[in-house]
N, C-alpha and C. Protein backbone atom coordinates (compact mmCIF):
# COMPACT_ATOMS: atom_id res chain seq x y z
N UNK A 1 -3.82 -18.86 -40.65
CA UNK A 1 -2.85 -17.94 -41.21
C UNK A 1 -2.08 -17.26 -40.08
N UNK A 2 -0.67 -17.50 -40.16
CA UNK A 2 -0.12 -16.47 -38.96
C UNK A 2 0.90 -16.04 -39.59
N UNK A 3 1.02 -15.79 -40.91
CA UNK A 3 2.18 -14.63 -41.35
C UNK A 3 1.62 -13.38 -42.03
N UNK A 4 1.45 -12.47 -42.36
CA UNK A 4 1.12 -11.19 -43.25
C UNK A 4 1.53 -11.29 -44.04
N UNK A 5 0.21 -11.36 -45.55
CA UNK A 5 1.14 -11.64 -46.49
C UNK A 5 1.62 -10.78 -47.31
N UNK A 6 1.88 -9.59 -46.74
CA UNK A 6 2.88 -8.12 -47.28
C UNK A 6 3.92 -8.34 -46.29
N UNK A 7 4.40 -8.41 -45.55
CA UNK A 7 5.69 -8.16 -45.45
C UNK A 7 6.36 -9.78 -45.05
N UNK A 8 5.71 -10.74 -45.07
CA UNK A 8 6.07 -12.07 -44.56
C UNK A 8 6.85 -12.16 -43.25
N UNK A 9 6.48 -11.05 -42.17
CA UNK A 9 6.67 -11.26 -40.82
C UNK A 9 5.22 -11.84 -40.16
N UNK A 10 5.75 -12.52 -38.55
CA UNK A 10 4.18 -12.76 -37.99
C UNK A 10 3.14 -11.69 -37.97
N UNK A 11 1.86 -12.25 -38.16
CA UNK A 11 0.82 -11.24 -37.96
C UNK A 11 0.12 -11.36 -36.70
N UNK A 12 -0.89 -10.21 -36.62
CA UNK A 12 -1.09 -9.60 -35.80
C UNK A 12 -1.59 -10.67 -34.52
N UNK A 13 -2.56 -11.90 -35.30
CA UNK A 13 -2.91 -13.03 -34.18
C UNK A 13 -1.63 -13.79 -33.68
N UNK A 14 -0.89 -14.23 -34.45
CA UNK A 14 0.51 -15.41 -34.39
C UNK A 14 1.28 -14.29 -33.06
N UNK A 15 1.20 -12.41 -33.40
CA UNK A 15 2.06 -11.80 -32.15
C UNK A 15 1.24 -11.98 -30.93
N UNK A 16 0.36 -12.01 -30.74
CA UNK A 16 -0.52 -11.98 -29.80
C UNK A 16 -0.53 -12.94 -29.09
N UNK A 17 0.01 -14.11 -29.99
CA UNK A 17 0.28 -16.06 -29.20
C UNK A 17 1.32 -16.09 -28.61
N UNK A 18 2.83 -15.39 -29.49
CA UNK A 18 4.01 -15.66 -28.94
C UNK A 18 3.58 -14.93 -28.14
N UNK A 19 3.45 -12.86 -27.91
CA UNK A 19 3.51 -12.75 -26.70
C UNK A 19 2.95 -13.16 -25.54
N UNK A 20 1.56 -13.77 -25.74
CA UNK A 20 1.24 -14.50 -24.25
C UNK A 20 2.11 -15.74 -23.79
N UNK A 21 2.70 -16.26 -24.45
CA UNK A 21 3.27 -17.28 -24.25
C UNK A 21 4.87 -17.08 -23.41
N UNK A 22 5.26 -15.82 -24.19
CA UNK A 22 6.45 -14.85 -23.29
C UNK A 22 6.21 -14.32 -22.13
N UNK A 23 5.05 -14.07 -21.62
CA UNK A 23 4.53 -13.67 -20.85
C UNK A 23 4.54 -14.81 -19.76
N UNK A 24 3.99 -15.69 -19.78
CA UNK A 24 3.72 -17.31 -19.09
C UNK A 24 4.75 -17.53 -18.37
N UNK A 25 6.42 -17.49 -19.77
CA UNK A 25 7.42 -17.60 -19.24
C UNK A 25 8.19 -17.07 -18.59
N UNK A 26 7.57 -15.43 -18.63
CA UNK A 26 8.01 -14.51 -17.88
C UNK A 26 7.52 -14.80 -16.56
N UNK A 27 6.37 -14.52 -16.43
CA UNK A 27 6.24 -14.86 -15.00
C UNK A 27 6.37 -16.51 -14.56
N UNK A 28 6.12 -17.55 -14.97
CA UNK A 28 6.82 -19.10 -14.42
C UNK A 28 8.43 -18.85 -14.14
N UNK A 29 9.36 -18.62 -15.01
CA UNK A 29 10.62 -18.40 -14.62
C UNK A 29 10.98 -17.79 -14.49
N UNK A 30 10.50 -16.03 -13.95
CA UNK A 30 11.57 -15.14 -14.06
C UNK A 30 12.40 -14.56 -15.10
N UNK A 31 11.55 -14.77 -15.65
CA UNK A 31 12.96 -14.02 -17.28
C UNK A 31 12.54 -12.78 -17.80
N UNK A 32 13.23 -12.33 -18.65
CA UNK A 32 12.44 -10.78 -18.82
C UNK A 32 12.07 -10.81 -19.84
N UNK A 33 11.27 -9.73 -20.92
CA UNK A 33 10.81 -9.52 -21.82
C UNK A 33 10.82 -8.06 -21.85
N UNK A 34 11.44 -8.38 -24.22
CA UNK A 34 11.35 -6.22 -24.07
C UNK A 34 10.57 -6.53 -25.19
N UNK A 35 10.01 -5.19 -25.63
CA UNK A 35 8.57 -5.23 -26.88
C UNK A 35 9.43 -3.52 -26.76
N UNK A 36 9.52 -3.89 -28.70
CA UNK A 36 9.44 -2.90 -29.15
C UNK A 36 8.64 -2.34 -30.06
N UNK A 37 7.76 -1.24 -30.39
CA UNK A 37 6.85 -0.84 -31.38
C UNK A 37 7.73 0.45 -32.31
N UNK A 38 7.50 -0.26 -33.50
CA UNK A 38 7.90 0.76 -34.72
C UNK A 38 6.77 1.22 -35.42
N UNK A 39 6.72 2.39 -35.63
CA UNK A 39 5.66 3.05 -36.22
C UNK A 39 6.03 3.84 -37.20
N UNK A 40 5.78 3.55 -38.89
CA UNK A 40 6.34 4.77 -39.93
C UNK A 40 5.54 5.89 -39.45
N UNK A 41 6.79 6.60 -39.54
CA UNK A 41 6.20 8.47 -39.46
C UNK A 41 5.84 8.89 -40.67
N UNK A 42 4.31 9.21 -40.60
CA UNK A 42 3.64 10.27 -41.97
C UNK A 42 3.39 9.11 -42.78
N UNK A 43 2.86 7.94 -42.58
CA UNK A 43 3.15 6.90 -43.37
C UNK A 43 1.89 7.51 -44.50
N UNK A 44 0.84 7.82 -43.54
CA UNK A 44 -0.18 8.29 -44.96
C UNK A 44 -0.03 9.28 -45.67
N UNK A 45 1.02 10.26 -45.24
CA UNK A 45 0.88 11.33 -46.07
C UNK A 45 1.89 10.66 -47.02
N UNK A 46 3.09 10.36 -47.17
CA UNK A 46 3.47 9.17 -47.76
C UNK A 46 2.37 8.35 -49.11
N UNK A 47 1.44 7.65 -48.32
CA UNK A 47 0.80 6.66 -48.67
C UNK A 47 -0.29 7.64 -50.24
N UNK A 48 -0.68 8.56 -49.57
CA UNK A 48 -1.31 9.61 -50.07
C UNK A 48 -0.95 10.05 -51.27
N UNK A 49 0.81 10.79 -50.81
CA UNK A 49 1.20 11.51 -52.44
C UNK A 49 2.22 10.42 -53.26
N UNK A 50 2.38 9.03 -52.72
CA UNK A 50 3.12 8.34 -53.54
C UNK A 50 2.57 6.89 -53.55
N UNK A 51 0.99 7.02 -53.38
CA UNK A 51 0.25 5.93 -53.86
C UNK A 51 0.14 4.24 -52.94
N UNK A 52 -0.65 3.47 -52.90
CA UNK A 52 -0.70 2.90 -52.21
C UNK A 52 0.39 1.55 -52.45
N UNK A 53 1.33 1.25 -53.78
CA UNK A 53 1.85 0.53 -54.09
C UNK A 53 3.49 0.53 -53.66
N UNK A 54 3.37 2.54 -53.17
CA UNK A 54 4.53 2.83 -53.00
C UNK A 54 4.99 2.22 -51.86
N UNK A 55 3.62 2.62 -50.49
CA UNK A 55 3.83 2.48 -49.72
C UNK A 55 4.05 1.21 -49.25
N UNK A 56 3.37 0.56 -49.74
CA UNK A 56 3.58 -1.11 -49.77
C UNK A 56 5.20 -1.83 -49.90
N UNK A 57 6.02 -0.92 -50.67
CA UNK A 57 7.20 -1.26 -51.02
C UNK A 57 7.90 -1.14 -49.65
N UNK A 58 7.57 -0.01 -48.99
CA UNK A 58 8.28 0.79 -47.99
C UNK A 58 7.53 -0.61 -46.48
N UNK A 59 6.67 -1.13 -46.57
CA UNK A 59 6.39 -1.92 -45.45
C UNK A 59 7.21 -2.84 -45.70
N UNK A 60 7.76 -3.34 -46.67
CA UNK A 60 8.23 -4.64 -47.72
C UNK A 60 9.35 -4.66 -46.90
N UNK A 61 10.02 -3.50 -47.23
CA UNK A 61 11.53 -3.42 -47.11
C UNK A 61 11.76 -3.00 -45.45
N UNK A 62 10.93 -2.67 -44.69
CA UNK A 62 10.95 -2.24 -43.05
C UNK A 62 11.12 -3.78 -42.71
N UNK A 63 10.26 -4.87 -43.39
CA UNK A 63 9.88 -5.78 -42.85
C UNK A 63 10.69 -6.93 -42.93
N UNK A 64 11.44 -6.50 -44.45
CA UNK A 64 13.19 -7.22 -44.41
C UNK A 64 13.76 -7.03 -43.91
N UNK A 65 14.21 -5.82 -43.01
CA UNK A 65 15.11 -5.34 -42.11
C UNK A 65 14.84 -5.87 -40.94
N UNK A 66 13.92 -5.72 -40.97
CA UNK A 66 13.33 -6.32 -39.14
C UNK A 66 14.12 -8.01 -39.10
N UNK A 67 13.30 -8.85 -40.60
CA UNK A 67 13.54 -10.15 -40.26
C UNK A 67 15.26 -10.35 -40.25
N UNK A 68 15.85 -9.32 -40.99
CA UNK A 68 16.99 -9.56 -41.23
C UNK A 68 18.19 -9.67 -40.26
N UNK A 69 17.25 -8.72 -39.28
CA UNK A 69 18.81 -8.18 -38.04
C UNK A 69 17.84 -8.65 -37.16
N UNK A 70 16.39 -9.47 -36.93
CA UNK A 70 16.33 -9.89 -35.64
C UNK A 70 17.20 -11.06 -35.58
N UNK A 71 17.34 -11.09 -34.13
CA UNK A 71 18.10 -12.38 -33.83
C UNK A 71 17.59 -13.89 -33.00
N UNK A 72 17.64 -15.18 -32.99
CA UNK A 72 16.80 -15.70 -33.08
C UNK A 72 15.80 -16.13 -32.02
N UNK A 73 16.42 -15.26 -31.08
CA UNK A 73 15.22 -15.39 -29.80
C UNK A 73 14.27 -14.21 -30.24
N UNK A 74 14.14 -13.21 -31.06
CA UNK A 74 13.62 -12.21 -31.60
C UNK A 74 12.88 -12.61 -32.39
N UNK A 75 11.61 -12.08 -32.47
CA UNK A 75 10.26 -12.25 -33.50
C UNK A 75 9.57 -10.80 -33.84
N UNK A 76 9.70 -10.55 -35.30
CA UNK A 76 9.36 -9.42 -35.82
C UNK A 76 7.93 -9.60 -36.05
N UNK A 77 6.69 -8.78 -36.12
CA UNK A 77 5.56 -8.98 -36.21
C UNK A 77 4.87 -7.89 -36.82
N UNK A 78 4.22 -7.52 -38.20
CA UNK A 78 3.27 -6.57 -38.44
C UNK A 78 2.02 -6.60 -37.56
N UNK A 79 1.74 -5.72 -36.91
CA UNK A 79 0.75 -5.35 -36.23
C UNK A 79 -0.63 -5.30 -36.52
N UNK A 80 -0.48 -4.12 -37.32
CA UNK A 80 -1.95 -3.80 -38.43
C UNK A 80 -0.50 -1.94 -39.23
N UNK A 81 -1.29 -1.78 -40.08
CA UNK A 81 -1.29 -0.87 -40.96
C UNK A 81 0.26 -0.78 -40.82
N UNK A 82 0.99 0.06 -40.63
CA UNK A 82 2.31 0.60 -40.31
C UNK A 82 3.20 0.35 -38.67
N UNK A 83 2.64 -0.43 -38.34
CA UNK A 83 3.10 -0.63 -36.60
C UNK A 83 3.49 -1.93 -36.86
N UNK A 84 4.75 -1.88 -36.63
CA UNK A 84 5.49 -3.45 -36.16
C UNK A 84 5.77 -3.79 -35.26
N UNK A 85 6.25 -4.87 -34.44
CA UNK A 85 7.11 -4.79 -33.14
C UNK A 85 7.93 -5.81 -33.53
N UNK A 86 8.90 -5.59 -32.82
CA UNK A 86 9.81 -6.96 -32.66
C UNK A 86 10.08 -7.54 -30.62
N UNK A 87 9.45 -8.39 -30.39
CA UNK A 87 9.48 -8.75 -29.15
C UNK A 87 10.48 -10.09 -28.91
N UNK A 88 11.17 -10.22 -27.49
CA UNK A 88 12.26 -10.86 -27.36
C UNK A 88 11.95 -11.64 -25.81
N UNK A 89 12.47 -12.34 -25.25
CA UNK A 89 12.81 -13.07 -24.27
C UNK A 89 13.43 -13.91 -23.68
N UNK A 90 14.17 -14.22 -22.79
CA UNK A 90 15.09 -15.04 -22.46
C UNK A 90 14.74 -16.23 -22.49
């Protein structure tokens, strides 16, 4: 399994492959790499007073956005709970 199957971005093992693998290429050729981490703010208090189905909606739709505007050297990835990243490389 390497997608999450709540938000249908890579999961947490599949990020862990590309980034070593960005990494490899980072250092064999010289190229760079950026990692970004998104984290919902208050996601539990959130999660708390508007239920766990709500919040689910709200990973749903972070996680369309991500896939939507990354671009295709870009890979969006749920992390675990509320932490995404989207990591990139030349």
């Amino acid at each position: 399994a390497t997608t999450d199957g709540l938000t249908g971005l890579n999961n947490r093992r599949q990020f862990q492959v590309h980034l070593s693998e960005a990494i490899g290429r980072v250092h064999r050729d010289a190229k760079s790499l950026s990692l970004l981490l998104f984290d919902v703010d208050h996601f539990k208090q959130f999660n708390d007073g508007f239920g766990h189905q709500a919040g689910d909606l709200v990973l749903k739709k972070v996680g369309s956005i991500l896939r939507k505007t990354a671009r295709a050297n870009e890979k969006p990835a749920r992390y675990g709970g509320e932490e995404l990243f989207l990591y990139t490389s030349d």
